[in-house]
PDB file of N, CA and C in Angstrom:
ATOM      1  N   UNK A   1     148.917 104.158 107.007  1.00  0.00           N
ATOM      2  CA  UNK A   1     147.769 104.869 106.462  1.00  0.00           C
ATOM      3  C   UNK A   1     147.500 106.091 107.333  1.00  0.00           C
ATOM      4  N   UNK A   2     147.192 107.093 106.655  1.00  0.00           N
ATOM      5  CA  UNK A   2     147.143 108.686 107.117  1.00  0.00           C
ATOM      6  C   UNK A   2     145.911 108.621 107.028  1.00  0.00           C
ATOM      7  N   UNK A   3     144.435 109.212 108.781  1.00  0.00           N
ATOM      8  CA  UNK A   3     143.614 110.069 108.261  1.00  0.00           C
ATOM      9  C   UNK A   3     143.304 111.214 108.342  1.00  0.00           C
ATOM     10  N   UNK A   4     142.496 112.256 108.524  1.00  0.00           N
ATOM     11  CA  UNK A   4     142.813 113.031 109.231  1.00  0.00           C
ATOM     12  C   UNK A   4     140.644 112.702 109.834  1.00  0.00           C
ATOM     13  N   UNK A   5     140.806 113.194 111.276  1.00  0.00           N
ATOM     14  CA  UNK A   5     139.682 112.641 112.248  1.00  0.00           C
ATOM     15  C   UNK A   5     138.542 114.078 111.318  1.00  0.00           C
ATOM     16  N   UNK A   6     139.193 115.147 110.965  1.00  0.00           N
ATOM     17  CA  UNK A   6     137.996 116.223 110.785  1.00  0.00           C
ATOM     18  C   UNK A   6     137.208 116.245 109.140  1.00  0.00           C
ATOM     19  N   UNK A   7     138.052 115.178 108.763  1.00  0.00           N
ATOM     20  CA  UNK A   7     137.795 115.148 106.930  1.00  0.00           C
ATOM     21  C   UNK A   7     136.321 114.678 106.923  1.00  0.00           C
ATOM     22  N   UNK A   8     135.891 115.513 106.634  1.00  0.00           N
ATOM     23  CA  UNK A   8     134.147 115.375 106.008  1.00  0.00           C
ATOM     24  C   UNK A   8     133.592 114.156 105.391  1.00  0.00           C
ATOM     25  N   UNK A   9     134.948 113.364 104.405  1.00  0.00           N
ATOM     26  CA  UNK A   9     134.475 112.200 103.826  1.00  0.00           C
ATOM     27  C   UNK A   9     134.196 111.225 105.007  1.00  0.00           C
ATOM     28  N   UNK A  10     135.604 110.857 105.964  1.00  0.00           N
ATOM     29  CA  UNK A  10     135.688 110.380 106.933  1.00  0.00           C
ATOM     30  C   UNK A  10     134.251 110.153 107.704  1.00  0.00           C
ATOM     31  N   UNK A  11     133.906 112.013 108.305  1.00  0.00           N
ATOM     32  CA  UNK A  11     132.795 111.833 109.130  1.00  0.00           C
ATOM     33  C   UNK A  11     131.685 111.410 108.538  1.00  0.00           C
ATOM     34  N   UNK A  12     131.428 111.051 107.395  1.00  0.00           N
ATOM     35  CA  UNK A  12     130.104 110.937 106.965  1.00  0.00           C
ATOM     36  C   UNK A  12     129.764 109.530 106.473  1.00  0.00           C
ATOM     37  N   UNK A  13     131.188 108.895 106.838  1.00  0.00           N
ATOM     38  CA  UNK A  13     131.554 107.096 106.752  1.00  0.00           C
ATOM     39  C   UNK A  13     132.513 106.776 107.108  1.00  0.00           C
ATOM     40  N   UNK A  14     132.988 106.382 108.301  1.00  0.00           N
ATOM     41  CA  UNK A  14     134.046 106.455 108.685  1.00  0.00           C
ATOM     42  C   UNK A  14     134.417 104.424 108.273  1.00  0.00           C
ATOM     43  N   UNK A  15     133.367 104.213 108.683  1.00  0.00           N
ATOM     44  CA  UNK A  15     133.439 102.155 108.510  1.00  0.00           C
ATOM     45  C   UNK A  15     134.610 101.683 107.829  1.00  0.00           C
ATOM     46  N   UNK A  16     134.488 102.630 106.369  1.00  0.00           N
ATOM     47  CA  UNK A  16     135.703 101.956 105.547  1.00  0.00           C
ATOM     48  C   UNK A  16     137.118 102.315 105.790  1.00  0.00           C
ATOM     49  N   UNK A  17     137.056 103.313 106.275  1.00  0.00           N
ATOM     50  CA  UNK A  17     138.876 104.011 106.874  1.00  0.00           C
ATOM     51  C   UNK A  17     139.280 103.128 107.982  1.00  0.00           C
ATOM     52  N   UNK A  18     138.267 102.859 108.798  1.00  0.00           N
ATOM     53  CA  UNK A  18     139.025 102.300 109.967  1.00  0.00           C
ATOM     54  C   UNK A  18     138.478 100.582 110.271  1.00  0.00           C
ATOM     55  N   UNK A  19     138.004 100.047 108.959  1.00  0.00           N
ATOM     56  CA  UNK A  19     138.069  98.603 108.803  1.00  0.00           C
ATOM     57  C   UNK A  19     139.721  98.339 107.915  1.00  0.00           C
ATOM     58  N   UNK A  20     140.155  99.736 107.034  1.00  0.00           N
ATOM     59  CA  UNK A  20     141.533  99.513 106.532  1.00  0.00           C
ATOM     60  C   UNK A  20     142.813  99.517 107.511  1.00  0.00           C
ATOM     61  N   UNK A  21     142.572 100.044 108.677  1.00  0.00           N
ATOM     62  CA  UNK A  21     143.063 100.525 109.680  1.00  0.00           C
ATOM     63  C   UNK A  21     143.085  99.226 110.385  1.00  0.00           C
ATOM     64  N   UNK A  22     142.060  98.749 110.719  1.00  0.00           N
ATOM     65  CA  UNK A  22     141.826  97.270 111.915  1.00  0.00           C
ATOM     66  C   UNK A  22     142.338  96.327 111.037  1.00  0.00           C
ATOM     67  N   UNK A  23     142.502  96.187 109.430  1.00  0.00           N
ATOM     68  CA  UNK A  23     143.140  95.374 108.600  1.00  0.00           C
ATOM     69  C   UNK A  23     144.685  95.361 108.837  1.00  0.00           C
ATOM     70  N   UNK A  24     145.642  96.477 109.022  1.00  0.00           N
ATOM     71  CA  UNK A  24     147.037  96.422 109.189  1.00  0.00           C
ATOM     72  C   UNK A  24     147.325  96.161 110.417  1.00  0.00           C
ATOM     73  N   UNK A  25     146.411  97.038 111.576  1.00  0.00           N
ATOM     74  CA  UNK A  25     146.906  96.619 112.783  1.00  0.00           C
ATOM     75  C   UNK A  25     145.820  97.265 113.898  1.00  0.00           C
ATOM     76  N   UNK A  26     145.538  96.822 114.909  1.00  0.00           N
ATOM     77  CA  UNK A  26     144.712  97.213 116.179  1.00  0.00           C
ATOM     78  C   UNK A  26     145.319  98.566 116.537  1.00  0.00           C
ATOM     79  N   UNK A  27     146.169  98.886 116.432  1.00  0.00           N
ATOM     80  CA  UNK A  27     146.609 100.284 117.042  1.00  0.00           C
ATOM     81  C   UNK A  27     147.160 101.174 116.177  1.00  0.00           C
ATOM     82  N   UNK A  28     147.116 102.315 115.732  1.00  0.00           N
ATOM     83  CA  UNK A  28     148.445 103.027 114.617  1.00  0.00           C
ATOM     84  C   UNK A  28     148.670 104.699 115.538  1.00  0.00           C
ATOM     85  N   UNK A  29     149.907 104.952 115.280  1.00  0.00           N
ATOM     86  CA  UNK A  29     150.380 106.329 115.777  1.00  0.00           C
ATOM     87  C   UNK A  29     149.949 107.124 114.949  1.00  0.00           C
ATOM     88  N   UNK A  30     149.500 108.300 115.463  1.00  0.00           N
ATOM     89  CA  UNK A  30     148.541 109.326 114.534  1.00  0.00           C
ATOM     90  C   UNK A  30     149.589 110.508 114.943  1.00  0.00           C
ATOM     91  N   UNK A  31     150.482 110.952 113.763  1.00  0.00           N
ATOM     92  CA  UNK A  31     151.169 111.807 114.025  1.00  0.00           C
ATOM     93  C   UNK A  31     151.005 113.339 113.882  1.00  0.00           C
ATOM     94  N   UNK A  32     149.994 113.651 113.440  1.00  0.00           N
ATOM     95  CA  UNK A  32     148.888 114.794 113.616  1.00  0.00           C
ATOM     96  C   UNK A  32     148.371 115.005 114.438  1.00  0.00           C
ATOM     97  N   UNK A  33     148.062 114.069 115.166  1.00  0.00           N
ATOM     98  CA  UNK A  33     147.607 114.766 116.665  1.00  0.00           C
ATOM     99  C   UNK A  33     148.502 114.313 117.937  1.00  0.00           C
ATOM    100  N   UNK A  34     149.257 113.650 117.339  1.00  0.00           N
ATOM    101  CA  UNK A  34     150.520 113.280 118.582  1.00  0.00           C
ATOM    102  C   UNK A  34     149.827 112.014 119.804  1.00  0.00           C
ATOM    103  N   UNK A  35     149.235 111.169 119.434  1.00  0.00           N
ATOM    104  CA  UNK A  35     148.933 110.158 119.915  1.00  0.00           C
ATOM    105  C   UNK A  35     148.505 108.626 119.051  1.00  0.00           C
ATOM    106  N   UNK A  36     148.323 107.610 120.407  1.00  0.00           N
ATOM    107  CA  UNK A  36     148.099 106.382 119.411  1.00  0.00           C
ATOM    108  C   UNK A  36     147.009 105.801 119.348  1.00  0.00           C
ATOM    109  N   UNK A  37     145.885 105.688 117.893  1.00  0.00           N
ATOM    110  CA  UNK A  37     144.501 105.391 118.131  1.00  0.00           C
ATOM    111  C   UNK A  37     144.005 104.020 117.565  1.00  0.00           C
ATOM    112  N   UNK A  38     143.527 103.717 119.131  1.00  0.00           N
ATOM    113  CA  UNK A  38     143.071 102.338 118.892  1.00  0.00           C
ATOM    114  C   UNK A  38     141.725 101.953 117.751  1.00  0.00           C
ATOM    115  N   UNK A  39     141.927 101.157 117.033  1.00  0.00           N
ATOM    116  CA  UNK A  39     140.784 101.074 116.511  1.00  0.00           C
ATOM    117  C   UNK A  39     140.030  99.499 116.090  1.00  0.00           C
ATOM    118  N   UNK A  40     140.594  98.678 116.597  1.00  0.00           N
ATOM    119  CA  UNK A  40     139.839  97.400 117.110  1.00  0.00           C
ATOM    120  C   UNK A  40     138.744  97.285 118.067  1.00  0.00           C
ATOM    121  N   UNK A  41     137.920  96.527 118.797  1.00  0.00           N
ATOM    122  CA  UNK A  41     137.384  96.572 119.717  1.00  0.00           C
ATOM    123  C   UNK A  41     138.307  96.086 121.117  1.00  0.00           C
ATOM    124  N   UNK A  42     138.891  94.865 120.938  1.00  0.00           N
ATOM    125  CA  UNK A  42     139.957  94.415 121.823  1.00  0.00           C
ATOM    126  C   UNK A  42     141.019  95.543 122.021  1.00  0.00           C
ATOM    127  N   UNK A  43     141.321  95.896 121.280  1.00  0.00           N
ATOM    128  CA  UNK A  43     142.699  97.231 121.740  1.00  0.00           C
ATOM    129  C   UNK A  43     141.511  98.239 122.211  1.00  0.00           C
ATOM    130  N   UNK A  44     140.608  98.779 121.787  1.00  0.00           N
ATOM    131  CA  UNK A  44     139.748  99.960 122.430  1.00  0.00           C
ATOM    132  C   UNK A  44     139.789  99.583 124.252  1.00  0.00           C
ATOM    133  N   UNK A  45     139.249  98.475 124.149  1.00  0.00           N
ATOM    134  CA  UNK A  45     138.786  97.526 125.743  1.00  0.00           C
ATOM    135  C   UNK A  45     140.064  97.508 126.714  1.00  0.00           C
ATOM    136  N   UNK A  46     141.095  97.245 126.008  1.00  0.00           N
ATOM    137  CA  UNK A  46     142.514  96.972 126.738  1.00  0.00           C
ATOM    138  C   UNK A  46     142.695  98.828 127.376  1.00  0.00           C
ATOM    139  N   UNK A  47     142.685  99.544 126.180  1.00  0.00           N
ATOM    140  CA  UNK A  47     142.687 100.516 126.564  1.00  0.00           C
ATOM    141  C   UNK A  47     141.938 101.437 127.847  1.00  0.00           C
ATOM    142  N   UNK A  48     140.651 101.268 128.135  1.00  0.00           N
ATOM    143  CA  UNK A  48     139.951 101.815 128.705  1.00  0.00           C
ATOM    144  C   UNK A  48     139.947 101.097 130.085  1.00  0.00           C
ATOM    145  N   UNK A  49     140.438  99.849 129.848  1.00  0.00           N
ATOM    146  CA  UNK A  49     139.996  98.961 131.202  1.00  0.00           C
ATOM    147  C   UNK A  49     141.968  99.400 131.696  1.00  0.00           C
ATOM    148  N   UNK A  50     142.969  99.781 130.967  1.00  0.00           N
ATOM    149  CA  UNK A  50     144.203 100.051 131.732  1.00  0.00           C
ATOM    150  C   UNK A  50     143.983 100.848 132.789  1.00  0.00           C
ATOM    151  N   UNK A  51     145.093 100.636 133.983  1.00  0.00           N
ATOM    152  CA  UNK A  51     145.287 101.862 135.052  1.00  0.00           C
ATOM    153  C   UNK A  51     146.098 103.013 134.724  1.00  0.00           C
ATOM    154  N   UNK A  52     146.761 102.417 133.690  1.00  0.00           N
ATOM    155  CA  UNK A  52     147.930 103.366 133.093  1.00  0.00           C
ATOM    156  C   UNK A  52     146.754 104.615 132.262  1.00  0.00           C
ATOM    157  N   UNK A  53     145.816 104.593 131.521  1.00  0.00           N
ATOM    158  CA  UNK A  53     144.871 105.561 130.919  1.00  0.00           C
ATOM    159  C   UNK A  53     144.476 106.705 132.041  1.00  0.00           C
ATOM    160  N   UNK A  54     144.200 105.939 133.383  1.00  0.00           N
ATOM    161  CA  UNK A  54     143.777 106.794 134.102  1.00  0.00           C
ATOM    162  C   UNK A  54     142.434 106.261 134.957  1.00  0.00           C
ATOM    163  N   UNK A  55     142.307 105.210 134.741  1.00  0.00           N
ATOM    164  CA  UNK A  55     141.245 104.465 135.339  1.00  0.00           C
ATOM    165  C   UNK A  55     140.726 104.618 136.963  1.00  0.00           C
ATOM    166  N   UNK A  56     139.601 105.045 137.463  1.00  0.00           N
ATOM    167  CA  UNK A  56     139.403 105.375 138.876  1.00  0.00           C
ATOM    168  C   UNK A  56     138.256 104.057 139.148  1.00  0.00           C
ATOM    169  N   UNK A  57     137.793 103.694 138.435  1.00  0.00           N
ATOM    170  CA  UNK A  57     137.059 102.557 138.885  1.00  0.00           C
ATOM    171  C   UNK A  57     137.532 100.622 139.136  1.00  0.00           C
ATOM    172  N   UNK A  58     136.876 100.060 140.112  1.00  0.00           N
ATOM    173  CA  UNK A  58     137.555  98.709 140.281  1.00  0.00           C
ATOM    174  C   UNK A  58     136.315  97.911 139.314  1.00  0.00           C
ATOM    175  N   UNK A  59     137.099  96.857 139.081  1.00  0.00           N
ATOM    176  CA  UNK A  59     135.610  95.415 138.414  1.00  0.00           C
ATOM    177  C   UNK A  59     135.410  95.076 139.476  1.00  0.00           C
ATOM    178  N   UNK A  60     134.499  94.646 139.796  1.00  0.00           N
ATOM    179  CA  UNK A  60     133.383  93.532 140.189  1.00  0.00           C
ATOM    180  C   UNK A  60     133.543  93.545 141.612  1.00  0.00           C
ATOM    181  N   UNK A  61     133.314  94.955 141.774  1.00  0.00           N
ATOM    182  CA  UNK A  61     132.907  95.818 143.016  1.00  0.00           C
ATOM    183  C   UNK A  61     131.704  96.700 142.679  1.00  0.00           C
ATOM    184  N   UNK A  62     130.409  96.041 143.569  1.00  0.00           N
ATOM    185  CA  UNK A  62     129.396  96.997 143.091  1.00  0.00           C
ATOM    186  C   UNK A  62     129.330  98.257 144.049  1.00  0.00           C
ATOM    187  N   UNK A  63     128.859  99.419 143.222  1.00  0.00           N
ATOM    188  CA  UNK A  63     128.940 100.914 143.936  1.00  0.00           C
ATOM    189  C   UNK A  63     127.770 100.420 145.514  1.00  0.00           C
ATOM    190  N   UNK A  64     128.146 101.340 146.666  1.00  0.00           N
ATOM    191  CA  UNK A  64     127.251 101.126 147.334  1.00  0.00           C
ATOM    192  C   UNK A  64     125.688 101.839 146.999  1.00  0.00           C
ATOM    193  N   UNK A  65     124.746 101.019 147.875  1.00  0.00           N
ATOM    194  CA  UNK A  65     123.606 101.474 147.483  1.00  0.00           C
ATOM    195  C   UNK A  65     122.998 103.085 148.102  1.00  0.00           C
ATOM    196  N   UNK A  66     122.287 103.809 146.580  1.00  0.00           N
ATOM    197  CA  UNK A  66     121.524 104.991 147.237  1.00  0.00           C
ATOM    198  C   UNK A  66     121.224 104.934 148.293  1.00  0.00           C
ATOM    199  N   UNK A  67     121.396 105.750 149.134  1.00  0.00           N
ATOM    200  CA  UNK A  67     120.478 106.161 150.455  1.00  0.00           C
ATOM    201  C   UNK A  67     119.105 106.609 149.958  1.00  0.00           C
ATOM    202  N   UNK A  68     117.807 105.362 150.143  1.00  0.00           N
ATOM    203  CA  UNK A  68     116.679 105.965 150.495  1.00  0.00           C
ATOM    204  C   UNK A  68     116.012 106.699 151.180  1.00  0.00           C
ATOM    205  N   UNK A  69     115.566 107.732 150.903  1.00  0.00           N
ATOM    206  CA  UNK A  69     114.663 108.873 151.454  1.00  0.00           C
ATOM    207  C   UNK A  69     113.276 108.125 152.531  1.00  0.00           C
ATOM    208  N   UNK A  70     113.651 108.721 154.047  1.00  0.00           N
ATOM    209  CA  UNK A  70     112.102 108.013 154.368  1.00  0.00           C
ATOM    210  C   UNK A  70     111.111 108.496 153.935  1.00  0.00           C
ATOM    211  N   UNK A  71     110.932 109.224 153.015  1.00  0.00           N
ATOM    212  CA  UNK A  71     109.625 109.527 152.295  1.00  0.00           C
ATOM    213  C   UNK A  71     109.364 108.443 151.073  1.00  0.00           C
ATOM    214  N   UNK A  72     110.674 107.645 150.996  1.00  0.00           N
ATOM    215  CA  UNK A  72     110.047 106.857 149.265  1.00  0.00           C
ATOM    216  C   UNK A  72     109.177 105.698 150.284  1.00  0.00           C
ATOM    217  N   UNK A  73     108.652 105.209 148.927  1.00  0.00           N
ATOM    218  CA  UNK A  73     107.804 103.913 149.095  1.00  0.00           C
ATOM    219  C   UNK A  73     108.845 102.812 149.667  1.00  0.00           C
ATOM    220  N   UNK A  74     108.134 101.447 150.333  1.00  0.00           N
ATOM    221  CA  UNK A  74     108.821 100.410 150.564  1.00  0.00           C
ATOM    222  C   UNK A  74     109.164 100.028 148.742  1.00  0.00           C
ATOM    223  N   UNK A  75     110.715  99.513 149.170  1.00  0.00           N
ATOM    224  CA  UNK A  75     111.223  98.577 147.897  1.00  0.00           C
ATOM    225  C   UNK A  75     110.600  97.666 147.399  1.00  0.00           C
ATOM    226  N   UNK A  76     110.321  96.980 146.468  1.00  0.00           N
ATOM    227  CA  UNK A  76     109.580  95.407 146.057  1.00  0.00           C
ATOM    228  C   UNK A  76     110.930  94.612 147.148  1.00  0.00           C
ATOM    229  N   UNK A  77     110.546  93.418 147.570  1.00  0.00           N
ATOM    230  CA  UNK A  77     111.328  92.507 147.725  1.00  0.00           C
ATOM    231  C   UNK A  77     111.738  91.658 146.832  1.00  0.00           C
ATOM    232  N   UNK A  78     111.423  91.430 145.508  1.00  0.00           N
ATOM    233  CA  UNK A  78     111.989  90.967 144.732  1.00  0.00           C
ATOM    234  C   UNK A  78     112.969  91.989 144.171  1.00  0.00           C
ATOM    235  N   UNK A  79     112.698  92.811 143.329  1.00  0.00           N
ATOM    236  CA  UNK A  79     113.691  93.715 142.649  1.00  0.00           C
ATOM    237  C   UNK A  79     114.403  94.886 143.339  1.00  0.00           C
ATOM    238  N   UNK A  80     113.846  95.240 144.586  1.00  0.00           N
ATOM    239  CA  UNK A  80     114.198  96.054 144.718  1.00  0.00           C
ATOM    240  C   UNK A  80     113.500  97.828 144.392  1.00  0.00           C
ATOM    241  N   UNK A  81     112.828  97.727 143.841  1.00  0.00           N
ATOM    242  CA  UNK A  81     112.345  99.104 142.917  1.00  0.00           C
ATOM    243  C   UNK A  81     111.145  99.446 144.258  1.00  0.00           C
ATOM    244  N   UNK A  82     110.761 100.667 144.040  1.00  0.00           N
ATOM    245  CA  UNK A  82     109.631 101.194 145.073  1.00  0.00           C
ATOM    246  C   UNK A  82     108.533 100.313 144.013  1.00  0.00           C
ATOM    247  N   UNK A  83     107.594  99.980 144.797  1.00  0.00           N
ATOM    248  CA  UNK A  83     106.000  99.693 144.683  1.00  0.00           C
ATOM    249  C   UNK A  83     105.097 100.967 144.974  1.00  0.00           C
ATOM    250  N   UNK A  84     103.886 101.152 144.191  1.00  0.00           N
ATOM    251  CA  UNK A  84     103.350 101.839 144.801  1.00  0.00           C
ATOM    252  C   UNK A  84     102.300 101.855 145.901  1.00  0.00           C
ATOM    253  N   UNK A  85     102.176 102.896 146.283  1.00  0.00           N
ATOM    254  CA  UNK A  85     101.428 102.469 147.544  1.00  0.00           C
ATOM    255  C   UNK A  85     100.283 101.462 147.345  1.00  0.00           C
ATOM    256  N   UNK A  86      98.981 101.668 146.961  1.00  0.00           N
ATOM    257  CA  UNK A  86      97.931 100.960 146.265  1.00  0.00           C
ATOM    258  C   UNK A  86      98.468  99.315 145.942  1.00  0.00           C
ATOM    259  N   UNK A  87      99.643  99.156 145.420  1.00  0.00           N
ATOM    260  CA  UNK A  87      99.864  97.752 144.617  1.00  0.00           C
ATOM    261  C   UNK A  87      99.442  97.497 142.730  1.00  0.00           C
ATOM    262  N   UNK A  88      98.873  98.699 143.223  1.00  0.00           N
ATOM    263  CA  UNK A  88      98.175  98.684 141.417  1.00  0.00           C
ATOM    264  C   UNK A  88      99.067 100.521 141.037  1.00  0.00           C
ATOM    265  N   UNK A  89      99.702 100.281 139.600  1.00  0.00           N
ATOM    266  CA  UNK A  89      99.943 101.718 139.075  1.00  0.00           C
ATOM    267  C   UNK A  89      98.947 101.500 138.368  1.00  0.00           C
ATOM    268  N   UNK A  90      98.555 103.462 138.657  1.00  0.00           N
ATOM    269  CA  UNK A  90      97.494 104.286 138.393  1.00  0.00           C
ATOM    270  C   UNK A  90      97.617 104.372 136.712  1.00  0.00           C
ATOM    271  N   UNK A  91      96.577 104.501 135.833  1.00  0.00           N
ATOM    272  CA  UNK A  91      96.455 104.085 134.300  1.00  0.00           C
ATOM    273  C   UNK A  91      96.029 105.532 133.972  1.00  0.00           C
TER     274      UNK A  91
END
């Protein structure tokens, strides 16, 4: 199945082109634009989470934390978030 991505019908509903699409197969070669487009959710995911795409991020490594400003407020000890000074936000 041929679409083309700029066809007006397409953009203005795409659901049914590419539920016909996820019907034959998770992936098809799009030879109009010279690549291969995923259109499952599982092939999208495989895709984005590869190293081969180009991937610079690791899983289940959290980023380190902002450097707080000594001007912010103390953090809550529960969440984390500034409190305000008072204990009560202003209404």
């Amino acid at each position: 199945m041929v679409f083309d991505p700029s066809d007006p019908v397409l953009l203005s509903d795409p659901y049914p082109v590419f539920a016909a699409l996820r019907e034959r197969a998770p992936v098809h070669w799009h030879a109009g634009m010279g690549l291969a487009v995923a259109v499952s959710h599982a092939a999208c995911s495989e895709v984005l989470r590869s190293r081969s795409a180009g991937r610079i991020w690791t899983d289940k490594t959290p980023a380190a934390a902002p450097r707080r400003s000594p001007h912010s407020p103390p953090a809550s000890p529960v969440c984390g978030w500034p409190t305000s000074r008072n204990g009560v936000a202003s209404s």
